[in-house]
N, C-alpha and C. Protein backbone atom coordinates (compact mmCIF):
# COMPACT_ATOMS: atom_id res chain seq x y z
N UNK A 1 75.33 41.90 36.97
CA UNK A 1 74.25 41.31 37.74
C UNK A 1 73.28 42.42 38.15
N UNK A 2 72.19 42.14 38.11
CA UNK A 2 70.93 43.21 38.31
C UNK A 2 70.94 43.32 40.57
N UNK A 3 70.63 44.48 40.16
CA UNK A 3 70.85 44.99 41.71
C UNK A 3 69.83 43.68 42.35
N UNK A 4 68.44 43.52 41.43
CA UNK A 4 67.13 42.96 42.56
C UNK A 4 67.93 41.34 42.29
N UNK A 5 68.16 41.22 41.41
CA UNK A 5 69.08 39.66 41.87
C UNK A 5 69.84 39.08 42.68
N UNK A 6 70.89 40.57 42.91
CA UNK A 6 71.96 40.05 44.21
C UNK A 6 70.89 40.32 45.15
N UNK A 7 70.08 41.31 45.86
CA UNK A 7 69.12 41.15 46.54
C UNK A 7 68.40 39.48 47.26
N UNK A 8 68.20 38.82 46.09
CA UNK A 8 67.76 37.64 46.50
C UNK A 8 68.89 36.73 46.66
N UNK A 9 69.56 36.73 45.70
CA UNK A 9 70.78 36.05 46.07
C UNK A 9 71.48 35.82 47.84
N UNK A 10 71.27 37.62 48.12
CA UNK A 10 71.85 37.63 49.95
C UNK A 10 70.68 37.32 50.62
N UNK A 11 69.50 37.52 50.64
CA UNK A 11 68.19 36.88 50.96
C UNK A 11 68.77 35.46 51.26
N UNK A 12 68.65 34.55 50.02
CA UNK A 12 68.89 33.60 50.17
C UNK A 12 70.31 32.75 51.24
N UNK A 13 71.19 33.83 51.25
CA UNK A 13 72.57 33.37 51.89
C UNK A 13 72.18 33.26 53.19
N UNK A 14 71.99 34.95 53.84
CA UNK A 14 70.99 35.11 54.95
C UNK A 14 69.90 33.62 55.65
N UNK A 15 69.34 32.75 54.94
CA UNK A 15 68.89 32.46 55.17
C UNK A 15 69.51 30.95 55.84
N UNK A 16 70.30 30.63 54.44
CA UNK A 16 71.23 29.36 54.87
C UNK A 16 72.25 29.59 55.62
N UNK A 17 72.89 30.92 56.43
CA UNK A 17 73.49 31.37 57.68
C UNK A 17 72.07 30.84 58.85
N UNK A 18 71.12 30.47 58.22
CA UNK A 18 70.14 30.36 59.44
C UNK A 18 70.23 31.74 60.66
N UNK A 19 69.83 33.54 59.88
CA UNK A 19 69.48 34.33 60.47
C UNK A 19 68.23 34.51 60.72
N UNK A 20 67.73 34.99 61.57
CA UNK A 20 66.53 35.05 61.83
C UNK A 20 65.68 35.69 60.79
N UNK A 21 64.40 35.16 61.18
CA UNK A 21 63.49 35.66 59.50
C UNK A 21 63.16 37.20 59.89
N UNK A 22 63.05 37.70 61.13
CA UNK A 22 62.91 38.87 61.06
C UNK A 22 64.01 39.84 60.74
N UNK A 23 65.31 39.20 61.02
CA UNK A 23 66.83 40.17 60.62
C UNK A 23 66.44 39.75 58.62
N UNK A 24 66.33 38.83 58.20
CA UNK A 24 66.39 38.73 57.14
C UNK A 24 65.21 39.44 56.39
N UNK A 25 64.20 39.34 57.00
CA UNK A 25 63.26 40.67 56.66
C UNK A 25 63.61 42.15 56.63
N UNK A 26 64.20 42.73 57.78
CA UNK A 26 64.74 43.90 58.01
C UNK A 26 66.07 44.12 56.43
N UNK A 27 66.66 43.33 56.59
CA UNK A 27 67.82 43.39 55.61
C UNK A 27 67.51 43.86 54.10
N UNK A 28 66.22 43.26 53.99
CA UNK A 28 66.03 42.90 52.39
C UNK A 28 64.82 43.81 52.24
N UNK A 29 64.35 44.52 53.13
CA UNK A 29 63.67 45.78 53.63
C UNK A 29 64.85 46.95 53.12
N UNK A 30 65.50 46.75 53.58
CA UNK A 30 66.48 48.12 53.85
C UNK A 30 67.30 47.87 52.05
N UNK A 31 67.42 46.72 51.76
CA UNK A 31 68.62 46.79 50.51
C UNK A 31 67.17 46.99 49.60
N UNK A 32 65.72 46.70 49.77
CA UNK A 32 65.22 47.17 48.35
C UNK A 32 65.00 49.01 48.45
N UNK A 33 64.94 49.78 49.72
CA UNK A 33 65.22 50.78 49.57
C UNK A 33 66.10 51.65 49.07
N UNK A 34 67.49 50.93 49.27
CA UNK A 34 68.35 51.21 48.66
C UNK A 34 68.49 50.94 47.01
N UNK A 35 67.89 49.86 46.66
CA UNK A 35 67.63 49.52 45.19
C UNK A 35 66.73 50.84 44.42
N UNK A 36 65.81 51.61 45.14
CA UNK A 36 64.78 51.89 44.73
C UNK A 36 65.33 53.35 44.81
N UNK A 37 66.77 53.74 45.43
CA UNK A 37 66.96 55.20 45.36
C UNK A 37 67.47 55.04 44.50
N UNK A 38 68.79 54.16 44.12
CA UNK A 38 69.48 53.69 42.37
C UNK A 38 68.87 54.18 41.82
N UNK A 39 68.06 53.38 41.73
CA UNK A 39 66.93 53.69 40.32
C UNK A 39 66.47 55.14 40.11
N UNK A 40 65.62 55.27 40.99
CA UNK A 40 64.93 56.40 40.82
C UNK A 40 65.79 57.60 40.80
N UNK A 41 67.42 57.63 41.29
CA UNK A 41 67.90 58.86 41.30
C UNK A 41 69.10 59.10 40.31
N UNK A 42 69.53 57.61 39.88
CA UNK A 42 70.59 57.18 39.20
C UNK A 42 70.41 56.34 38.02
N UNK A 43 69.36 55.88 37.95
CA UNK A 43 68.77 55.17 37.42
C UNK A 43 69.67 54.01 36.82
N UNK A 44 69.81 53.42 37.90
CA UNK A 44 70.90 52.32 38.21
C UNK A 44 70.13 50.90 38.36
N UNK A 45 70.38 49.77 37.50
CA UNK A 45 69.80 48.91 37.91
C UNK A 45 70.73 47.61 37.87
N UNK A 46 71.99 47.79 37.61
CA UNK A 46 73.09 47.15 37.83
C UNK A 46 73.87 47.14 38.22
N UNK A 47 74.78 45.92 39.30
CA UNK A 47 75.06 46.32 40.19
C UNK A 47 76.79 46.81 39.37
N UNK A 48 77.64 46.55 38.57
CA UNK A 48 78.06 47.04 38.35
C UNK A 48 78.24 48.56 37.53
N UNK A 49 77.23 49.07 37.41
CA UNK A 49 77.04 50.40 37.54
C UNK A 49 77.15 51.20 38.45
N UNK A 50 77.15 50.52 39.89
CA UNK A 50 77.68 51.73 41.17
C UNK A 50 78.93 51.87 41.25
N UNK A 51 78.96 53.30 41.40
CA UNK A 51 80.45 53.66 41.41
C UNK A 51 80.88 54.15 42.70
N UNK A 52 82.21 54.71 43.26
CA UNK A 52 82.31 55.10 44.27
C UNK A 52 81.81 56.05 44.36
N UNK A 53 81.45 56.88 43.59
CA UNK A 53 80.85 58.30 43.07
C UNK A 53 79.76 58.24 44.12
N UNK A 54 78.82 57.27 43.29
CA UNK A 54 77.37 56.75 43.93
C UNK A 54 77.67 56.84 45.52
N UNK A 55 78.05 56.62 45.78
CA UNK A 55 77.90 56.18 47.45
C UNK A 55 77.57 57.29 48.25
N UNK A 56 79.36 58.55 47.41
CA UNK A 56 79.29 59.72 47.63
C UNK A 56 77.92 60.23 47.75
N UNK A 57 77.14 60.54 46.40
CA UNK A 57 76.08 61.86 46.67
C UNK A 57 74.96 60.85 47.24
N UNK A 58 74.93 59.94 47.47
CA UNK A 58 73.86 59.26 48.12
C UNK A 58 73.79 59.31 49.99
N UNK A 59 75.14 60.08 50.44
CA UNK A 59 75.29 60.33 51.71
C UNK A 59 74.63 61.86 51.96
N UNK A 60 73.73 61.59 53.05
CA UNK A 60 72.91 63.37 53.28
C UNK A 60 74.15 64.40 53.37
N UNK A 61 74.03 65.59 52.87
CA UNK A 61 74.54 66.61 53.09
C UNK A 61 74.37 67.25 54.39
N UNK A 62 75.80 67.86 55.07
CA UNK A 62 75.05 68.25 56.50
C UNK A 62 76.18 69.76 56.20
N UNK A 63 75.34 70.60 56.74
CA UNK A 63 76.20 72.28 57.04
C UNK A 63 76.87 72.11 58.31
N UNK A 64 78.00 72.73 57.86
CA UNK A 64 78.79 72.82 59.24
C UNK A 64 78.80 74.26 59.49
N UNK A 65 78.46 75.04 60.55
CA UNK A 65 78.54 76.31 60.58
C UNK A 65 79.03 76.46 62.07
């Protein structure tokens, strides 16, 4: 299944939970950002293409000193 499909797909769920249109805005705000680092960094456009891997280097790096 293509990442921007399940996208609408939970859009749509979201909606028939009857959440608010602004949480459902925010949501589908935040998951096409996340769609759009896939791509552009992984060039991932399916959702079974994320791996646990993915999750990994997609978390900021922080120094511990």
């Amino acid at each position: 299944m293509k990442v921007s499909d399940a996208i609408v797909e939970f859009g749509f769920d979201c909606k028939v939970r009857k959440l608010s249109e602004k949480t459902v805005a925010n949501y589908l705000k935040q998951l096409r950002y996340i769609q759009k680092y896939l791509n552009d960094e992984f060039q991932i456009t399916e959702i079974e293409e994320i791996k646990k891997d993915t999750s990994r280097n997609a978390q900021p790096q922080t120094s511990r000193t």
